[in-house]
Protein backbone atom coordinates (compact mmCIF):
# COMPACT_ATOMS: atom_id res chain seq x y z
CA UNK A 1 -5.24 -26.42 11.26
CA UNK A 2 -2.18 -24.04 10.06
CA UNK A 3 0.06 -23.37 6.72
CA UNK A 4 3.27 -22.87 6.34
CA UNK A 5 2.47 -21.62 2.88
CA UNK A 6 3.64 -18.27 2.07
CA UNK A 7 1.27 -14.99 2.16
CA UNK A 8 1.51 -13.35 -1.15
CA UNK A 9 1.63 -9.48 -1.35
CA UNK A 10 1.31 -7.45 -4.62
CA UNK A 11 1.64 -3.81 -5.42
CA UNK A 12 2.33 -1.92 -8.57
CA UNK A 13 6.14 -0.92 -7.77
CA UNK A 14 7.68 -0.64 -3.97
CA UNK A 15 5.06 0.80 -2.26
CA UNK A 16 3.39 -2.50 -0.41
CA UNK A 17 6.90 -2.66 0.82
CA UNK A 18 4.75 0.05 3.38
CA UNK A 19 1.85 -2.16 4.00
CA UNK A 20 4.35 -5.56 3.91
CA UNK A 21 6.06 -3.63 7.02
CA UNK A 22 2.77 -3.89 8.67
CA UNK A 23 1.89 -7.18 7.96
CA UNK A 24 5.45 -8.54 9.16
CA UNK A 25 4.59 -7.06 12.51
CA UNK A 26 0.90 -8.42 12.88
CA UNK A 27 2.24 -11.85 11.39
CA UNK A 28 6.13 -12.16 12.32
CA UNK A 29 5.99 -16.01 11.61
CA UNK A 30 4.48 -16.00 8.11
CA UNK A 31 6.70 -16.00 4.97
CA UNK A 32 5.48 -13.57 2.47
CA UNK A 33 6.61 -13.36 -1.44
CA UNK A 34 6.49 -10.07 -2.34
CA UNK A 35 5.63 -9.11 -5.83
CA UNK A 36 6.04 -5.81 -7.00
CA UNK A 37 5.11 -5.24 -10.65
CA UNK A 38 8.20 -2.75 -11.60
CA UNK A 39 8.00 -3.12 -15.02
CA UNK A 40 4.44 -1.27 -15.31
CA UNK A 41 4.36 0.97 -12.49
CA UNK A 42 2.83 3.27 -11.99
CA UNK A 43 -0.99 2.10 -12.44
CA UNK A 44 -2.25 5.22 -11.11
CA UNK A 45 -2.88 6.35 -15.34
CA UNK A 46 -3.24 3.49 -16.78
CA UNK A 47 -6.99 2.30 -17.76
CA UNK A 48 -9.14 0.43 -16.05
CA UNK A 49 -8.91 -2.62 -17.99
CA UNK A 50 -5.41 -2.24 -18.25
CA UNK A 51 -5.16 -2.45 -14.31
CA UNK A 52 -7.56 -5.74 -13.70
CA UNK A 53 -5.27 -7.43 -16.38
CA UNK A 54 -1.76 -6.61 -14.94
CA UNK A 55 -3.64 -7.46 -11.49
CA UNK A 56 -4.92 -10.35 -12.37
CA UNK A 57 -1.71 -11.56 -13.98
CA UNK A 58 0.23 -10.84 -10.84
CA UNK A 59 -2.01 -12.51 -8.74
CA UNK A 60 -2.08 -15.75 -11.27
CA UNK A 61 2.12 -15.70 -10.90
CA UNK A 62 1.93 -15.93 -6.85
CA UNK A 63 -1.00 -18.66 -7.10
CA UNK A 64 1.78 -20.83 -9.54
CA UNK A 65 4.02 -20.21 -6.43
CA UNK A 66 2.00 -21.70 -4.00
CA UNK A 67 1.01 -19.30 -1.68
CA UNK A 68 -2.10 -19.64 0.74
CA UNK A 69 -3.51 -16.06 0.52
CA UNK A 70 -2.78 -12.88 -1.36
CA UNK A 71 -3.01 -8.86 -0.03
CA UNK A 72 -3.43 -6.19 -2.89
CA UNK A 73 -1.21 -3.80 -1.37
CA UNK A 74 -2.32 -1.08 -3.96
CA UNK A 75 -4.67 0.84 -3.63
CA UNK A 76 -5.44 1.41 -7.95
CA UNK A 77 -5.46 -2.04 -8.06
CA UNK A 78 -7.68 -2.92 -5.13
CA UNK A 79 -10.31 -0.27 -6.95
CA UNK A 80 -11.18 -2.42 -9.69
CA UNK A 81 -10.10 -5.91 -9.35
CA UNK A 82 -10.92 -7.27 -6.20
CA UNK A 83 -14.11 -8.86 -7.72
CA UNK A 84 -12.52 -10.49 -10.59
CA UNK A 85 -9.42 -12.14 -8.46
CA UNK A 86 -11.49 -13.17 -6.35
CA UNK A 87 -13.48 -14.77 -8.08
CA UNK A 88 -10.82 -16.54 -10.11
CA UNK A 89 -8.49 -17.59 -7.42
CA UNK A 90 -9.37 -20.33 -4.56
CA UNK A 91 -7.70 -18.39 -1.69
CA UNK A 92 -8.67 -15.55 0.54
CA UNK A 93 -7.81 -12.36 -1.38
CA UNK A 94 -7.66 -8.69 1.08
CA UNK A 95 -8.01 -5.55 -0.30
CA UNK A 96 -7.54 -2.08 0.99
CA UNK A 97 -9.80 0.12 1.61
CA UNK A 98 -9.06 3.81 1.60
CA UNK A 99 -9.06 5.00 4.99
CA UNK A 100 -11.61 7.56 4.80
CA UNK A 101 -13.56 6.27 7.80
CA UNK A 102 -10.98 7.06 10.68
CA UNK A 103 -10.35 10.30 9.09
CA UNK A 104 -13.78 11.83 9.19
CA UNK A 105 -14.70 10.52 12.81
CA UNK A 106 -10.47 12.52 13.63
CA UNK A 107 -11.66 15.50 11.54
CA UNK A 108 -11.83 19.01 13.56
CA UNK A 109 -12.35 21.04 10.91
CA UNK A 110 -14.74 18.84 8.86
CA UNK A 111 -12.11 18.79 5.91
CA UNK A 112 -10.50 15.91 4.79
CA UNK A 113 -8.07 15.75 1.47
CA UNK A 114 -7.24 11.63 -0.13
CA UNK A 115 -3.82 12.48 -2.01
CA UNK A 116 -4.66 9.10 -4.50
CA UNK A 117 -4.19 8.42 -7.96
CA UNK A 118 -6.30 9.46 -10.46
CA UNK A 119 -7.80 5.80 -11.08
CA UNK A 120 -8.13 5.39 -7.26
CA UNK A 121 -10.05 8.65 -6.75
CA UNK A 122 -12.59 7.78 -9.52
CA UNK A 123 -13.67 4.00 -8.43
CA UNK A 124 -16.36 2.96 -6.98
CA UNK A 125 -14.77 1.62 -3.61
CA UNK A 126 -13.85 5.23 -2.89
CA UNK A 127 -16.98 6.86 -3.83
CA UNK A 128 -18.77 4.05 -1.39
CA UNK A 129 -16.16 5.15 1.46
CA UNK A 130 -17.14 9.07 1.05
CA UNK A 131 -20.60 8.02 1.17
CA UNK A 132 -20.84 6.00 4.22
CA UNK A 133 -18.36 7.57 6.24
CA UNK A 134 -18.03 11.20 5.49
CA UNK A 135 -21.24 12.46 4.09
CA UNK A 136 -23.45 11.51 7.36
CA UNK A 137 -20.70 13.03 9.10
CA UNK A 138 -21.21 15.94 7.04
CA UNK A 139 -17.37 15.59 6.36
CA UNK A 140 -15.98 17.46 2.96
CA UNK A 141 -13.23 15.13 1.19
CA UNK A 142 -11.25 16.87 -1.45
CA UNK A 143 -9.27 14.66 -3.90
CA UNK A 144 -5.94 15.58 -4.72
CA UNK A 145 -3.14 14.61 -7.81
CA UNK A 146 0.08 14.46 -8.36
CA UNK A 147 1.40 11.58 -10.62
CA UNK A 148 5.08 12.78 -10.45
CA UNK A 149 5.15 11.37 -6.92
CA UNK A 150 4.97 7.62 -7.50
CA UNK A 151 7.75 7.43 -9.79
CA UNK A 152 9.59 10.05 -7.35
CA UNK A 153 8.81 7.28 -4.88
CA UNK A 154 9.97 4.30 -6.99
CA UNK A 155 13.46 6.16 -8.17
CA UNK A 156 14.18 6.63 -4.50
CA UNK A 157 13.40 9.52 -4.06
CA UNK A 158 10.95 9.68 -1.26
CA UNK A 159 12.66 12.59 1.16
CA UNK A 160 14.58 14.86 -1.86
CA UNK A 161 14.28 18.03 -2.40
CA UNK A 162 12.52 17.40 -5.54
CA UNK A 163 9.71 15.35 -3.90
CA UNK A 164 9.94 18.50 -0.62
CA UNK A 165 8.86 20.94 -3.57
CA UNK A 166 6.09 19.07 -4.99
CA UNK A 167 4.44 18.09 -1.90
CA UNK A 168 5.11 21.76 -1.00
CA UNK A 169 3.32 22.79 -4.16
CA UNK A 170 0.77 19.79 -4.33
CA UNK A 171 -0.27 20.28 -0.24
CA UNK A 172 0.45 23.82 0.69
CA UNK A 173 -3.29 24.42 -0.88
CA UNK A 174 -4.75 21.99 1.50
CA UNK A 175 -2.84 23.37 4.96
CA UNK A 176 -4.56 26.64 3.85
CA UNK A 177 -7.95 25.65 3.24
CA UNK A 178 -7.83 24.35 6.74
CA UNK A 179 -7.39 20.26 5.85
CA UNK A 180 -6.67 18.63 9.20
CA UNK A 181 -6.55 15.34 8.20
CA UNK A 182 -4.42 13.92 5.32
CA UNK A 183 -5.66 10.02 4.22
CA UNK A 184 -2.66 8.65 2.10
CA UNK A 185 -4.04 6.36 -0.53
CA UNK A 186 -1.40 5.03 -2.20
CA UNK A 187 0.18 2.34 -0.69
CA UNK A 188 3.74 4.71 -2.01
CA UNK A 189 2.54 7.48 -0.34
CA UNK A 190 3.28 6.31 3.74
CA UNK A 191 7.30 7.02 2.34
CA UNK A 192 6.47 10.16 2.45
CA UNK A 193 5.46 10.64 5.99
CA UNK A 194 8.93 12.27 6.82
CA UNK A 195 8.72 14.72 4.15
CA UNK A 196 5.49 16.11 4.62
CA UNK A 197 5.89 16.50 8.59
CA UNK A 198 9.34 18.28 7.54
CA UNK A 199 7.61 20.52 5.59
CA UNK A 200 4.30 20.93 7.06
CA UNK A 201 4.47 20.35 10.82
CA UNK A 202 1.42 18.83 12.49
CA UNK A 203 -1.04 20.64 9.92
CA UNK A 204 -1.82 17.21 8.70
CA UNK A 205 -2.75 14.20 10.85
CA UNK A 206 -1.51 11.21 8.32
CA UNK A 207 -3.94 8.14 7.74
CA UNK A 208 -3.24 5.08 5.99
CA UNK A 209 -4.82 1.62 5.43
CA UNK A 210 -1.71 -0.24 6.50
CA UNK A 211 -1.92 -1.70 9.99
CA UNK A 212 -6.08 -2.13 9.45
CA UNK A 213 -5.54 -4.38 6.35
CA UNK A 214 -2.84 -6.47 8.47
CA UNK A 215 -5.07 -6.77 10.96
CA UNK A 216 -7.74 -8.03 8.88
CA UNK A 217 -5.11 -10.63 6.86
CA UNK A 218 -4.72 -11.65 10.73
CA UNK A 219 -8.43 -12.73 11.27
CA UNK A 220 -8.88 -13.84 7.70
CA UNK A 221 -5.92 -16.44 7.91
CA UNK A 222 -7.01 -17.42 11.20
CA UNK A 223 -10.63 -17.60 10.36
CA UNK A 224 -10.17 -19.69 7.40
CA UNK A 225 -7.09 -22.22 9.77
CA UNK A 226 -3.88 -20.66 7.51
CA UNK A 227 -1.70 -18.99 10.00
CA UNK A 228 1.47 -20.73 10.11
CA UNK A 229 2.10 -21.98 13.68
CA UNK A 230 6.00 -22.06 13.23
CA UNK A 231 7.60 -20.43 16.24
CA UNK A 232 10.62 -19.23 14.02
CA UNK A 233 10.61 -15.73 12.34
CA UNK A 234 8.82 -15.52 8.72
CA UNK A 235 11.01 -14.61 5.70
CA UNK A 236 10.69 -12.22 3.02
CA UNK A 237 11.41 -13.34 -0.36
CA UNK A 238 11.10 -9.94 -3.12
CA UNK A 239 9.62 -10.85 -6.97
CA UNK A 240 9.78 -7.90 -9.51
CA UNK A 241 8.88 -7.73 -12.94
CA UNK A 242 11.68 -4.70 -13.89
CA UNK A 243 15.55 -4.69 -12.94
CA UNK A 244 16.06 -5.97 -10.25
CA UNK A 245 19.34 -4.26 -9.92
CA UNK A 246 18.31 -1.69 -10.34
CA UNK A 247 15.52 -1.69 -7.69
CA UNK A 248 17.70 -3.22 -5.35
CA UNK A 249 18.73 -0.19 -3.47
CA UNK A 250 15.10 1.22 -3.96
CA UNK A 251 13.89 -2.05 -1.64
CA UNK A 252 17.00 -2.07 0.83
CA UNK A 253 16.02 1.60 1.55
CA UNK A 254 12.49 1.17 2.39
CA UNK A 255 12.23 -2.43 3.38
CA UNK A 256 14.41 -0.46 6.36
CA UNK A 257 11.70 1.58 7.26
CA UNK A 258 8.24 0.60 8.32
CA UNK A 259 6.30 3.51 5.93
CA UNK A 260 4.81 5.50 9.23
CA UNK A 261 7.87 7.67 11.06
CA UNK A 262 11.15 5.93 9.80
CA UNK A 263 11.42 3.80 12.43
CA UNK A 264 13.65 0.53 12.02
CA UNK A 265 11.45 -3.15 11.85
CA UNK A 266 12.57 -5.46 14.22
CA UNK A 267 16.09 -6.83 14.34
CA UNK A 268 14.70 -10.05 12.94
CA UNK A 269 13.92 -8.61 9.46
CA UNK A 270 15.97 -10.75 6.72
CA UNK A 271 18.92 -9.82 5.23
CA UNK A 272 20.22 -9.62 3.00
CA UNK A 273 17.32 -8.90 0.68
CA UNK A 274 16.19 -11.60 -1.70
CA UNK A 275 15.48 -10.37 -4.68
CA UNK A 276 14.22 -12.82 -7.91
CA UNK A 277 13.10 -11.54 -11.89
CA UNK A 278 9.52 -12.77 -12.37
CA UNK A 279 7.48 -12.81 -15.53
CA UNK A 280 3.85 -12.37 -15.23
């Protein structure tokens, strides 16, 4: 069995564009629509409620486009509405989880900070994580806010001064409490990576959930007989809810870089971007 069916990947804004770097690598051949939801972002306030419904609505627009499976490249929305997609859609739906695990087994000093959104930090998923990974370890994890970075992110503004003097202010605390270990969970926050080693050094060893969950959509798909078995190189086509002018420049920038060390993908990443309004 295969599909040539698309893979559909959703995030709040731009910031699966760091996990969707990931995924192209583990699955060059797939096609992927990429829906970022630009007109709401960020998610990282919003309510609860308010987050299953704009999830669930994404999620409803890629099923009317066909596609075969769907990764919630955000990490608010992945919190709270796994269960309910899941439940409503009849395809294989991947979540992230926040990747507490590999940072309390790397952990030196026992001391581990998530820099997450507010909604993230409170769900359940992340309390589980703590629990079964850093507490037997006897591992301390110390959330940490700052909802001026998203938007930062989403304006293109991911290695400014601006964003260099709020993680100075938001992280400096953490370097000198002795944090070794930094877990980014936003699916935004990987853009940062060249930032934060400018201005920090090696204090922080960065963790994210990107190449685990594309590793996972690997098995999944291949589990359930959906990988496509074209030889020829997938395509990326881009969805967003906002301008899409005037995210344009926002995607080209980051769609360059794969979210880790500002390295280049592979020369067979599409261009020029395709970019399409969507309504959800």
């Amino acid at each position: 069995m295969a599909s040539s069916a698309p893979v559909g990947v959703f995030d709040s804004g731009v910031g699966g564009l760091s996990v969707l770097a990931d995924l192209r690598r583990e699955l060059p051949h797939e096609d992927v629509l990429y829906l970022g939801d630009t007109a709401h972002v960020p998610y990282g306030s919003r309510s609860e409620d308010d987050v299953i419904d704009l999830t669930e609505r994404a999620v409803a627009a890629l099923y009317t486009r066909g596609v075969k499976a769907v990764v919630v490249a955000c990490n608010t929305a992945a919190a709270f509405s796994l269960s309910r997609v899941r439940s409503r859609f009849p395809f294989p739906v991947i979540g992230l989880v926040p990747a507490v695990k590999p940072a309390a087994l790397a952990t030196r000093s026992g001391k581990v900070a998530v820099l997450a959104t507010p909604v993230t930090l409170r769900g359940q998923l992340m309390r589980d994580v703590i629990r079964d990974h850093a507490e037997p370890l006897g591992v301390h994890v110390e959330g940490v806010v700052n909802l001026k970075l998203v938007p930062m992110v989403e304006a293109g503004l991911a290695d400014s001064p601006q964003m260099r003097e709020e993680l100075r202010r938001t992280l400096g605390p953490l370097r000198d409490a002795g944090v070794d270990q930094l877990v980014l969970g936003c699916t935004h926050y990987p853009f940062l990576a060249p930032a934060i080693c400018a201005e920090f050094g090696g204090a922080f060893a960065l963790v994210d959930s990107g190449a685990g969950v594309a590793r996972h959509t690997r098995r999944v798909l291949d589990g359930a007989g959906l990988l496509n078995d074209s030889p020829a190189p997938g395509q990326v086509t881009y969805l967003v809810t906002g301008d899409v002018e005037a995210v344009r420049p926002v995607i080209a920038t980051l769609s360059a870089q794969n979210g880790h060390s500002g390295e280049h993908l592979p020369a067979a990443a599409p261009a020029p971007l395709r970019i399409e309004s969507i309504h959800t």
